[in-house]
C-alpha atoms as a PDB file:
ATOM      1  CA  UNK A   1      95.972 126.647  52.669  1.00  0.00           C
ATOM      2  CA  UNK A   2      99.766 125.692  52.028  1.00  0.00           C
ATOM      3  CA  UNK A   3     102.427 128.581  52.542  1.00  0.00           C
ATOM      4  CA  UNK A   4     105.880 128.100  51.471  1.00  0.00           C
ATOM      5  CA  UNK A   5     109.002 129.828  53.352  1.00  0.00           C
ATOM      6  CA  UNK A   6     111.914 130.403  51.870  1.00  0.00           C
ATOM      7  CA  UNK A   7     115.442 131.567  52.753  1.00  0.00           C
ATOM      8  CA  UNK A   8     116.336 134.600  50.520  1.00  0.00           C
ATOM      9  CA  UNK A   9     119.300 136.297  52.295  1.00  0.00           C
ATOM     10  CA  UNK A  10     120.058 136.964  55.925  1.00  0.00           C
ATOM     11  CA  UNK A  11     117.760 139.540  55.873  1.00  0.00           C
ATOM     12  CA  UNK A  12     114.493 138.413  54.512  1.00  0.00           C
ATOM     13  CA  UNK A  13     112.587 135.233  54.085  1.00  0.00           C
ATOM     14  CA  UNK A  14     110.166 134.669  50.888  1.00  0.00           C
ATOM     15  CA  UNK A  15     106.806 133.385  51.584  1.00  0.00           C
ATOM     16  CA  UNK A  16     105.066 131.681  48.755  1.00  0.00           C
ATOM     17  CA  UNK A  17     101.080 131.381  49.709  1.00  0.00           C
ATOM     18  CA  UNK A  18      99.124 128.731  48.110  1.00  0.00           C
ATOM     19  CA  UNK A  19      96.267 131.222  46.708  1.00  0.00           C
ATOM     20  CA  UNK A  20      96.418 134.556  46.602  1.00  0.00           C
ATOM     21  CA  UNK A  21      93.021 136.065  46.803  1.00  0.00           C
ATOM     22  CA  UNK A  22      91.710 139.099  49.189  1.00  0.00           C
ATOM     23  CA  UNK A  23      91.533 137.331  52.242  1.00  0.00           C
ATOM     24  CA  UNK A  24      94.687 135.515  51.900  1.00  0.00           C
ATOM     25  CA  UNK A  25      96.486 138.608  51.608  1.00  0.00           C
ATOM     26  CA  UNK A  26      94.922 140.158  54.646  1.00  0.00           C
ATOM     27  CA  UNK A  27      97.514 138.114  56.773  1.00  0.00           C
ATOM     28  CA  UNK A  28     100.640 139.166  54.716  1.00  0.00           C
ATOM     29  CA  UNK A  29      99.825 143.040  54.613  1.00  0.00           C
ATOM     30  CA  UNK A  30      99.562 142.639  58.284  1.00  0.00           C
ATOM     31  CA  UNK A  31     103.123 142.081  58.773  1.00  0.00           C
ATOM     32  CA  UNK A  32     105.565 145.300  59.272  1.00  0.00           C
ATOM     33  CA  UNK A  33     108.660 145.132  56.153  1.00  0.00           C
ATOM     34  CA  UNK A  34     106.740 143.041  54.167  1.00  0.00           C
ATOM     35  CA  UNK A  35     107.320 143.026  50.302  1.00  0.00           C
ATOM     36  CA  UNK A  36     105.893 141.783  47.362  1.00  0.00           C
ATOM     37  CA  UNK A  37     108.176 140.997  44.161  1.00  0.00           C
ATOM     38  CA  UNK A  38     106.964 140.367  41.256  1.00  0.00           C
ATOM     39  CA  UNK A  39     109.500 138.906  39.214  1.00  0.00           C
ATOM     40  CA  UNK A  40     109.634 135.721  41.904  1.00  0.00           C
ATOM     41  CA  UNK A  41     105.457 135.843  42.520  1.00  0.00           C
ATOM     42  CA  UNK A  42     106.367 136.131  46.376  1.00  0.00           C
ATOM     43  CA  UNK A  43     106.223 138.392  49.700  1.00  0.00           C
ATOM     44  CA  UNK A  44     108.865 138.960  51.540  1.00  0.00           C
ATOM     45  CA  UNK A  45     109.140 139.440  55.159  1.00  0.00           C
ATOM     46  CA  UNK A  46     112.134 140.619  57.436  1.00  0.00           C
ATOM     47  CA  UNK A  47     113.911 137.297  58.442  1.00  0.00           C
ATOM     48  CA  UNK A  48     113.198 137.634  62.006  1.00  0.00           C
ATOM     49  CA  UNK A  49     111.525 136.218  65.241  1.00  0.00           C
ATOM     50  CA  UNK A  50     108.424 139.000  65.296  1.00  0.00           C
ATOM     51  CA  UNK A  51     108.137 138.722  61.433  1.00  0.00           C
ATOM     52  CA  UNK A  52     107.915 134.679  61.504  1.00  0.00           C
ATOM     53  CA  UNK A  53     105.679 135.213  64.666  1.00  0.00           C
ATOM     54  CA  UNK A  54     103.101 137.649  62.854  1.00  0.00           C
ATOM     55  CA  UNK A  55     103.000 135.087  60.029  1.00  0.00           C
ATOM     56  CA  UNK A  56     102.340 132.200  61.955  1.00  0.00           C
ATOM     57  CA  UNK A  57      99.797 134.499  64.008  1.00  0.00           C
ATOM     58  CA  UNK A  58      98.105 135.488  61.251  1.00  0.00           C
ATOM     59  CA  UNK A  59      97.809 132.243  59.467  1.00  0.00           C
ATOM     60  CA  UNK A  60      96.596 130.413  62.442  1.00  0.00           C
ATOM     61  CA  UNK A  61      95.231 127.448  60.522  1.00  0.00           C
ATOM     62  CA  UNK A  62      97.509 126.626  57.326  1.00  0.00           C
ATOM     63  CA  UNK A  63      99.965 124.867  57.260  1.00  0.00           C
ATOM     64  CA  UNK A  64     103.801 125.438  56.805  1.00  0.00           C
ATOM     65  CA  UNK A  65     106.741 123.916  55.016  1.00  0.00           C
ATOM     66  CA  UNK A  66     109.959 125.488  54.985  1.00  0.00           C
ATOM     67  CA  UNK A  67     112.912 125.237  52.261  1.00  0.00           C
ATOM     68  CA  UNK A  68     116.095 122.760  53.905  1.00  0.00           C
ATOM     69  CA  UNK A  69     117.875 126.183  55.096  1.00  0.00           C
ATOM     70  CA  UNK A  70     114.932 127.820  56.942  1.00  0.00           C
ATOM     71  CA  UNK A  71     114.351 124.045  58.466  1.00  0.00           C
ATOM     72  CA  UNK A  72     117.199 124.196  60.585  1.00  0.00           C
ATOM     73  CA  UNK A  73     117.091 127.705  61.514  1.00  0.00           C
ATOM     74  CA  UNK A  74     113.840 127.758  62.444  1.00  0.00           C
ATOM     75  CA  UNK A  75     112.013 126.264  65.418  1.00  0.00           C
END
Protein backbone atom coordinates (compact mmCIF):
# COMPACT_ATOMS: atom_id res chain seq x y z
CA UNK A 1 0.00 0.00 0.00
CA UNK A 2 1.03 3.69 -1.02
CA UNK A 3 0.67 6.46 1.79
CA UNK A 4 1.02 9.99 0.93
CA UNK A 5 2.50 12.72 3.50
CA UNK A 6 1.81 15.96 3.29
CA UNK A 7 2.89 19.27 4.87
CA UNK A 8 -0.25 21.05 6.27
CA UNK A 9 1.12 23.66 8.75
CA UNK A 10 3.91 23.55 11.28
CA UNK A 11 1.89 21.67 13.35
CA UNK A 12 0.48 18.74 11.56
CA UNK A 13 1.26 16.63 8.58
CA UNK A 14 -1.69 15.04 6.31
CA UNK A 15 -1.39 11.49 5.48
CA UNK A 16 -3.27 10.32 2.47
CA UNK A 17 -3.44 6.22 2.59
CA UNK A 18 -3.90 4.42 -0.56
CA UNK A 19 -7.12 2.33 0.69
CA UNK A 20 -8.90 2.90 3.46
CA UNK A 21 -10.46 -0.23 4.73
CA UNK A 22 -10.48 -1.72 8.52
CA UNK A 23 -7.14 -2.87 8.65
CA UNK A 24 -5.60 0.02 7.04
CA UNK A 25 -6.95 2.20 9.56
CA UNK A 26 -5.74 0.12 12.44
CA UNK A 27 -2.24 1.83 11.93
CA UNK A 28 -3.58 5.47 11.83
CA UNK A 29 -5.91 5.18 15.02
CA UNK A 30 -2.81 3.96 16.63
CA UNK A 31 -1.14 7.19 16.54
CA UNK A 32 -1.74 9.79 19.61
CA UNK A 33 -3.31 13.53 17.91
CA UNK A 34 -4.36 11.93 15.02
CA UNK A 35 -7.31 13.46 12.96
CA UNK A 36 -9.43 12.68 10.30
CA UNK A 37 -10.97 15.58 8.00
CA UNK A 38 -13.32 15.07 5.88
CA UNK A 39 -13.51 17.85 3.64
CA UNK A 40 -9.64 16.92 2.39
CA UNK A 41 -10.36 12.77 2.68
CA UNK A 42 -7.15 12.71 5.01
CA UNK A 43 -5.68 12.00 8.69
CA UNK A 44 -3.76 14.15 10.24
CA UNK A 45 -1.01 13.56 12.59
CA UNK A 46 1.04 16.00 14.90
CA UNK A 47 4.07 17.06 12.69
CA UNK A 48 6.58 15.51 14.85
CA UNK A 49 9.46 12.92 15.33
CA UNK A 50 7.20 10.27 17.60
CA UNK A 51 4.15 10.93 15.30
CA UNK A 52 6.25 10.21 11.91
CA UNK A 53 7.91 7.33 13.97
CA UNK A 54 4.46 5.61 14.98
CA UNK A 55 3.49 5.91 11.30
CA UNK A 56 6.36 4.45 9.87
CA UNK A 57 6.12 1.76 12.82
CA UNK A 58 2.91 0.95 12.12
CA UNK A 59 3.08 0.73 8.42
CA UNK A 60 6.10 -1.41 8.42
CA UNK A 61 5.72 -2.59 4.84
CA UNK A 62 4.20 0.30 2.52
CA UNK A 63 5.74 2.47 1.08
CA UNK A 64 6.13 6.33 1.45
CA UNK A 65 6.30 9.42 -0.69
CA UNK A 66 6.34 12.71 0.73
CA UNK A 67 5.09 16.20 -0.83
CA UNK A 68 8.59 18.55 -1.94
CA UNK A 69 8.26 20.37 1.65
CA UNK A 70 8.08 17.28 3.92
CA UNK A 71 11.12 15.88 1.52
CA UNK A 72 13.54 18.10 2.88
CA UNK A 73 12.43 18.18 6.34
CA UNK A 74 12.26 14.84 6.77
CA UNK A 75 14.93 12.15 7.03
Amino acid sequence: MRITLLYRDKKTIGVRLERYGVEEREGIRSIPGRKWVPDGKIWTIPYSIAAVESLLEAYRSCKFECDERLKKELP
